[in-house]
PDB file of N, CA and C in Angstrom:
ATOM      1  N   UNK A   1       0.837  -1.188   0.000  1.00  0.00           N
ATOM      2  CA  UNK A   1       0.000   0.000   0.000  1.00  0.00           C
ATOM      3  C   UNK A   1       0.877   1.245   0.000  1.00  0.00           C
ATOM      4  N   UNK A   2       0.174   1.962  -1.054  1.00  0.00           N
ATOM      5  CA  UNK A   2       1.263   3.179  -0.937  1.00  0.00           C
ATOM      6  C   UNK A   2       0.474   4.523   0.605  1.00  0.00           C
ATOM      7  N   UNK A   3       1.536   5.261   0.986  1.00  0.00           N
ATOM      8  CA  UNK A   3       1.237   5.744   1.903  1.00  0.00           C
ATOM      9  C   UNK A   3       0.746   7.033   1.336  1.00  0.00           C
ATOM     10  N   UNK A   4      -0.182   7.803   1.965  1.00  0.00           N
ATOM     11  CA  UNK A   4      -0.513   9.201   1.276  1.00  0.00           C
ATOM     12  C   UNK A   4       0.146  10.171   1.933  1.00  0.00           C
ATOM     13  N   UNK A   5       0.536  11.297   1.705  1.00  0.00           N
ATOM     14  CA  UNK A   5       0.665  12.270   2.630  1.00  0.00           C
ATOM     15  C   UNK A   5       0.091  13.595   2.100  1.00  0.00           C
ATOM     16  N   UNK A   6       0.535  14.583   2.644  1.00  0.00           N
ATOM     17  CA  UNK A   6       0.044  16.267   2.315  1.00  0.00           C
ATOM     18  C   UNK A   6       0.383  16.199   1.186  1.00  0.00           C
ATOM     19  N   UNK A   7       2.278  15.701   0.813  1.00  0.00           N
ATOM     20  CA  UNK A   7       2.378  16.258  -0.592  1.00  0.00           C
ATOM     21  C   UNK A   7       2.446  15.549  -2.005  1.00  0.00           C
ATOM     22  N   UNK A   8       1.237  14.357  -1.587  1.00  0.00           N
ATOM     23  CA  UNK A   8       1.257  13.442  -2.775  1.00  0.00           C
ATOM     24  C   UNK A   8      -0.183  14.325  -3.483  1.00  0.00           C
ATOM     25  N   UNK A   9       0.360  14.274  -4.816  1.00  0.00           N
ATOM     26  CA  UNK A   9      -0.702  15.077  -5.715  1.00  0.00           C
ATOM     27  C   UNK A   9      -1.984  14.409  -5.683  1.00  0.00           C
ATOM     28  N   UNK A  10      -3.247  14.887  -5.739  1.00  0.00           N
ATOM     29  CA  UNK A  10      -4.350  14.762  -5.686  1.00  0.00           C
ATOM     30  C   UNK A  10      -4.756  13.631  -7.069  1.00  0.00           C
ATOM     31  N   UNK A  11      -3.911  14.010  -8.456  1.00  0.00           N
ATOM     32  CA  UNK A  11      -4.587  12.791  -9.085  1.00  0.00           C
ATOM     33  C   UNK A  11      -3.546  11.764  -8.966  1.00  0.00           C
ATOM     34  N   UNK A  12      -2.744  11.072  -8.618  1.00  0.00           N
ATOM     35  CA  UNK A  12      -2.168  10.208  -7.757  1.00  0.00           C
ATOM     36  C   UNK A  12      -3.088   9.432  -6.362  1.00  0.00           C
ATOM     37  N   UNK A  13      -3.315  10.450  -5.822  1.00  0.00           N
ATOM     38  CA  UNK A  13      -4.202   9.220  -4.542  1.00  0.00           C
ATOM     39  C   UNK A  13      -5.200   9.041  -5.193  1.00  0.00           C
ATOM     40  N   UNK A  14      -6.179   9.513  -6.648  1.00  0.00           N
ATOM     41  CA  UNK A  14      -7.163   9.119  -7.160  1.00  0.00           C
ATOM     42  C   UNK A  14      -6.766   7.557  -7.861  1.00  0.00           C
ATOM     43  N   UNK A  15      -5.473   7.382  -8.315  1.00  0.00           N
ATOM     44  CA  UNK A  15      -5.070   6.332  -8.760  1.00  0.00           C
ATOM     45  C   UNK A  15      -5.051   5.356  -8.055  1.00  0.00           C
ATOM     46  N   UNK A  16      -4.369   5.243  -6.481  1.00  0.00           N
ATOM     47  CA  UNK A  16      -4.050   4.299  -6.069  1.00  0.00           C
ATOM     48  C   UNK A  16      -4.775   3.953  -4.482  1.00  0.00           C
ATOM     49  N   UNK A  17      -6.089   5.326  -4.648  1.00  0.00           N
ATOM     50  CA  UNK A  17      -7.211   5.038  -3.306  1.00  0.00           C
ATOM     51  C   UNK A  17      -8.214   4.782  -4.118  1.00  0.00           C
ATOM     52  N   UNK A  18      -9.118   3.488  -4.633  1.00  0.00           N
ATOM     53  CA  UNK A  18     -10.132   3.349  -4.841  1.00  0.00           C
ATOM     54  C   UNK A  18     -10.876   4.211  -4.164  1.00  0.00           C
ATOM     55  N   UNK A  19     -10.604   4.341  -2.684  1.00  0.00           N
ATOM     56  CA  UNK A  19     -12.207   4.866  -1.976  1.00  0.00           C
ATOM     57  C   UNK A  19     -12.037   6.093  -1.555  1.00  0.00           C
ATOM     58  N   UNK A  20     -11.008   6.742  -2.675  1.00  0.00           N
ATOM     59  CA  UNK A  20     -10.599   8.785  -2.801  1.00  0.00           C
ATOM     60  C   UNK A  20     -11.556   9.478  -3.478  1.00  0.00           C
ATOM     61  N   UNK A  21     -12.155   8.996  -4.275  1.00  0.00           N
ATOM     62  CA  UNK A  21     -13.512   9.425  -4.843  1.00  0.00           C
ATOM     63  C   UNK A  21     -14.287   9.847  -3.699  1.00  0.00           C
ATOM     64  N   UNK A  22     -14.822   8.756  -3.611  1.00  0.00           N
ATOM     65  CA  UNK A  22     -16.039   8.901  -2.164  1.00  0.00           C
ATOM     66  C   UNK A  22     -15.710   9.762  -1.475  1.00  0.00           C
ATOM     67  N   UNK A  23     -14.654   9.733  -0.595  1.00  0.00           N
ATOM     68  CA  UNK A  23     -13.678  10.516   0.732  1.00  0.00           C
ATOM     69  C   UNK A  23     -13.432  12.039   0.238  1.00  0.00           C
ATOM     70  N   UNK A  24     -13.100  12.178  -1.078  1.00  0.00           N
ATOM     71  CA  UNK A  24     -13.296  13.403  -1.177  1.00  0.00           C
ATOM     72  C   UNK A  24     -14.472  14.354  -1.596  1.00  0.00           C
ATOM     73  N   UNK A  25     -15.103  13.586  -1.861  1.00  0.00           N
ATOM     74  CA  UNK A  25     -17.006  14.001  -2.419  1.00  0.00           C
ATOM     75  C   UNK A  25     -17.458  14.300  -0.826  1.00  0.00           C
ATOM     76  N   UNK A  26     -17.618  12.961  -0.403  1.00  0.00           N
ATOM     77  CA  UNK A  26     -18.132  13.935   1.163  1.00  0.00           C
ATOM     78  C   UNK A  26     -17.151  15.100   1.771  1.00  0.00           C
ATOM     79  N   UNK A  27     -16.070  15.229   1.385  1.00  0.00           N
ATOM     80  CA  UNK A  27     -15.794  16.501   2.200  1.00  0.00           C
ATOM     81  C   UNK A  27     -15.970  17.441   1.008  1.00  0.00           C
ATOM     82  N   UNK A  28     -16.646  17.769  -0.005  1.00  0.00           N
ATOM     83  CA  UNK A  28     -17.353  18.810  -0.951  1.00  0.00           C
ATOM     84  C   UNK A  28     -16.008  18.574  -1.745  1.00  0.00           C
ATOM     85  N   UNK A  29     -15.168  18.050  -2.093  1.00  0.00           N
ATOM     86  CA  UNK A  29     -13.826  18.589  -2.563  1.00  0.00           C
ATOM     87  C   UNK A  29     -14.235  17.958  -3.912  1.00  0.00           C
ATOM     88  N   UNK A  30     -14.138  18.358  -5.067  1.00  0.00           N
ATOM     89  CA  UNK A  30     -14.651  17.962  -6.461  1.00  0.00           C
ATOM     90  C   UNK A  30     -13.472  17.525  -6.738  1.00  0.00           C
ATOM     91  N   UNK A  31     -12.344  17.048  -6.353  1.00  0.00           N
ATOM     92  CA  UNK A  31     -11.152  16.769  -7.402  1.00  0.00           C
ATOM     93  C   UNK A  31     -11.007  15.635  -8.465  1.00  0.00           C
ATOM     94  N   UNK A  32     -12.323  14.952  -8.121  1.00  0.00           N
ATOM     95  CA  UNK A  32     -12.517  14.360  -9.459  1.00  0.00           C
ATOM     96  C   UNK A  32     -12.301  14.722 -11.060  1.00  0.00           C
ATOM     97  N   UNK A  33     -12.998  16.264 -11.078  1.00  0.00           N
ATOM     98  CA  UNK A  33     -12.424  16.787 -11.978  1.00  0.00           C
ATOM     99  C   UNK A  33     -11.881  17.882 -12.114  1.00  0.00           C
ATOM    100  N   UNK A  34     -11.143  18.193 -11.100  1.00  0.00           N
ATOM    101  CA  UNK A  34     -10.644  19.348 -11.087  1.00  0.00           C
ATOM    102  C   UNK A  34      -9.258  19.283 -11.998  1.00  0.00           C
ATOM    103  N   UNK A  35      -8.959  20.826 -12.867  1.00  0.00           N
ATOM    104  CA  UNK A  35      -8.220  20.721 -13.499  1.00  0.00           C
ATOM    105  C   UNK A  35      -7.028  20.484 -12.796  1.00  0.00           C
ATOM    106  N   UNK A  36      -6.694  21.071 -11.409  1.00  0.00           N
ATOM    107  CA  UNK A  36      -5.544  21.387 -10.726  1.00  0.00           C
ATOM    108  C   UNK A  36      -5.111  19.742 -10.524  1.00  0.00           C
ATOM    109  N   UNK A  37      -6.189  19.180 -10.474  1.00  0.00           N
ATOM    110  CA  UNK A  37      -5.756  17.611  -9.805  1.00  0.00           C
ATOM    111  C   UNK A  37      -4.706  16.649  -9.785  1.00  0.00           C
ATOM    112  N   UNK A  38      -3.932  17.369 -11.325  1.00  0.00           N
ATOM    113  CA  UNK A  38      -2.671  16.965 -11.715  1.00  0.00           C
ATOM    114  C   UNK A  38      -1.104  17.073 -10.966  1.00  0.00           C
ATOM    115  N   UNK A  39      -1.357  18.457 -10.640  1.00  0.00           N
ATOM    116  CA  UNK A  39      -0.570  19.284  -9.810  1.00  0.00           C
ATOM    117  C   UNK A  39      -1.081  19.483  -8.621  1.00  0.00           C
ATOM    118  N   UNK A  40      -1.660  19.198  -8.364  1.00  0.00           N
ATOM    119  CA  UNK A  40      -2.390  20.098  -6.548  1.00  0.00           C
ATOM    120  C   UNK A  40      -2.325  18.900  -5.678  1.00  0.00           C
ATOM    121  N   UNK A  41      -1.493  19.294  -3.916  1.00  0.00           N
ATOM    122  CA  UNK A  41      -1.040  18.060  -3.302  1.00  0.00           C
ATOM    123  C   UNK A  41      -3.008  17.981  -2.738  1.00  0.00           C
ATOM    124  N   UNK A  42      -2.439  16.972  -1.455  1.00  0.00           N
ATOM    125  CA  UNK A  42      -3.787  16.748  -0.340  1.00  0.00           C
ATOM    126  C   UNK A  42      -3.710  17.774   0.417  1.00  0.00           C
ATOM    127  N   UNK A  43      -2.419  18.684   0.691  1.00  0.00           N
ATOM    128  CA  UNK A  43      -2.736  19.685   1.711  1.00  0.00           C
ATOM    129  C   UNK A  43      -3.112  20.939   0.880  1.00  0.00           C
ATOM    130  N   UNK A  44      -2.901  21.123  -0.114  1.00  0.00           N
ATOM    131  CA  UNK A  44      -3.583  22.179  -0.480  1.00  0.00           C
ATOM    132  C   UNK A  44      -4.877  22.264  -1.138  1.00  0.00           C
ATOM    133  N   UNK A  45      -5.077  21.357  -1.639  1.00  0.00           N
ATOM    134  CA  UNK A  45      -6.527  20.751  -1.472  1.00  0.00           C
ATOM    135  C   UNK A  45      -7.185  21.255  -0.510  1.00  0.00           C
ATOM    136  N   UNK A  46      -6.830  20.411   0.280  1.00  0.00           N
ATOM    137  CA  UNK A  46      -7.910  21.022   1.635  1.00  0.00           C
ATOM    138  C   UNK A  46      -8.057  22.145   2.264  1.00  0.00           C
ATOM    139  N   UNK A  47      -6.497  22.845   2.257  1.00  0.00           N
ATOM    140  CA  UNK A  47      -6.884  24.176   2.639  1.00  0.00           C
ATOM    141  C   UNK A  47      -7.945  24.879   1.190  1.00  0.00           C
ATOM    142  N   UNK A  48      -7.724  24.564   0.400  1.00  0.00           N
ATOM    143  CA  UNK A  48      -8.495  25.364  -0.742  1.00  0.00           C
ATOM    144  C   UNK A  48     -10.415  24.776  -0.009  1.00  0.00           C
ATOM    145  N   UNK A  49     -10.343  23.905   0.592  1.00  0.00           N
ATOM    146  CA  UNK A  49     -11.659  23.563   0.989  1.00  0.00           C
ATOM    147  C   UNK A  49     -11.870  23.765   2.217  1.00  0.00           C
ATOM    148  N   UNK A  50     -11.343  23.701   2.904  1.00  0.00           N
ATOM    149  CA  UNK A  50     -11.498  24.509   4.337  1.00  0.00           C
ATOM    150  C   UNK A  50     -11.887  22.851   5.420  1.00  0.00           C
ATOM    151  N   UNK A  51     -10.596  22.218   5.214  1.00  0.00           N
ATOM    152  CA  UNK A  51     -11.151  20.455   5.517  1.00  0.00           C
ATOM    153  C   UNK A  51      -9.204  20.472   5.778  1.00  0.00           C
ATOM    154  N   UNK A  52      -9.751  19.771   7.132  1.00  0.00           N
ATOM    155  CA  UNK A  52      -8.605  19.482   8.325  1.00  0.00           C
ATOM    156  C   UNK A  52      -7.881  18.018   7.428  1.00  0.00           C
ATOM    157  N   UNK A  53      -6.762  18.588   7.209  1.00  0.00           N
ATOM    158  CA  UNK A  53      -5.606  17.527   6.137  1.00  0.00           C
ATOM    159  C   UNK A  53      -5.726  16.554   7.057  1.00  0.00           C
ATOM    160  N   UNK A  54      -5.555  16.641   8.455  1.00  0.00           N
ATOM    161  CA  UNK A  54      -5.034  15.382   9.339  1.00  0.00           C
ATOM    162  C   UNK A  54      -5.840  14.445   9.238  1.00  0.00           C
ATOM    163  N   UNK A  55      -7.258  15.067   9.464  1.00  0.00           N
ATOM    164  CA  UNK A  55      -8.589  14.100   9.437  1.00  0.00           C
ATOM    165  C   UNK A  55      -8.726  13.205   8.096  1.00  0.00           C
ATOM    166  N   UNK A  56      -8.145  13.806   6.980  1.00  0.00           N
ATOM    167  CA  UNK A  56      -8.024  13.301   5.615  1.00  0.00           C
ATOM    168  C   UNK A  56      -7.503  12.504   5.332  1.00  0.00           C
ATOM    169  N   UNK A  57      -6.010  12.941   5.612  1.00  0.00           N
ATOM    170  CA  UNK A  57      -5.161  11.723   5.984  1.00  0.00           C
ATOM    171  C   UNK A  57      -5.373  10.440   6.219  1.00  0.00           C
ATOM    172  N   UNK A  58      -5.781  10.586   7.513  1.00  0.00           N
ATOM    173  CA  UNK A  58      -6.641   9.083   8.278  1.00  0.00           C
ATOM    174  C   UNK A  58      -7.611   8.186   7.587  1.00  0.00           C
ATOM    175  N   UNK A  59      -8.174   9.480   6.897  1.00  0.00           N
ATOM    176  CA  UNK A  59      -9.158   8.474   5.788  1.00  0.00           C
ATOM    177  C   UNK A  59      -8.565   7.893   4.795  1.00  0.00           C
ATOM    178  N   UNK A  60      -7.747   8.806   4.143  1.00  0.00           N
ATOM    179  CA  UNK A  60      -7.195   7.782   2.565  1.00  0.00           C
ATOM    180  C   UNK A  60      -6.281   7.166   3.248  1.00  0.00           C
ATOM    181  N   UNK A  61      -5.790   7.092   4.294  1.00  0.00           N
ATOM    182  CA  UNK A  61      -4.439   5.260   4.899  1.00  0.00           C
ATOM    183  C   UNK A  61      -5.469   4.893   5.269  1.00  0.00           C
ATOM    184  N   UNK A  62      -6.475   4.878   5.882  1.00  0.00           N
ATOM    185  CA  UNK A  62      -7.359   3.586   6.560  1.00  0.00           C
ATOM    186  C   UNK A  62      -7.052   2.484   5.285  1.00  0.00           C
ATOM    187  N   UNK A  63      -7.249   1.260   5.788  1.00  0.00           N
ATOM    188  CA  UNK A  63      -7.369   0.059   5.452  1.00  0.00           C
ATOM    189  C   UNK A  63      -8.744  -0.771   5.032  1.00  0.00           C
TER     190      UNK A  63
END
């Protein structure tokens, strides 16, 4: 399992978290299609959404 952190790019954990879709839909975060998704980590993500990275975190490593 790869590990996520703040500065793994957003379409990267879409690749390798099946359940990053979901996880980021409930916290409003569209990066499904966001253009930035290429370039834009998990922590800035979230600050752009106003959603606590740590709590995020926890979700995309859960098991």
């Amino acid at each position: 399992m790869h590990l996520i952190t703040k500065d793994t790019p957003v379409l990267e954990v879409l690749h390798i978290s099946p359940k990053a879709r979901k996880i980021f839909a409930d916290y409003g975060m569209n990066c499904i299609g966001c253009m930035g998704s290429a370039t834009e980590t998990v922590d800035s993500a979230a600050r752009a959404h106003a959603v606590n990275v740590e709590e995020l975190l926890k979700l995309l490593n859960a098991e």
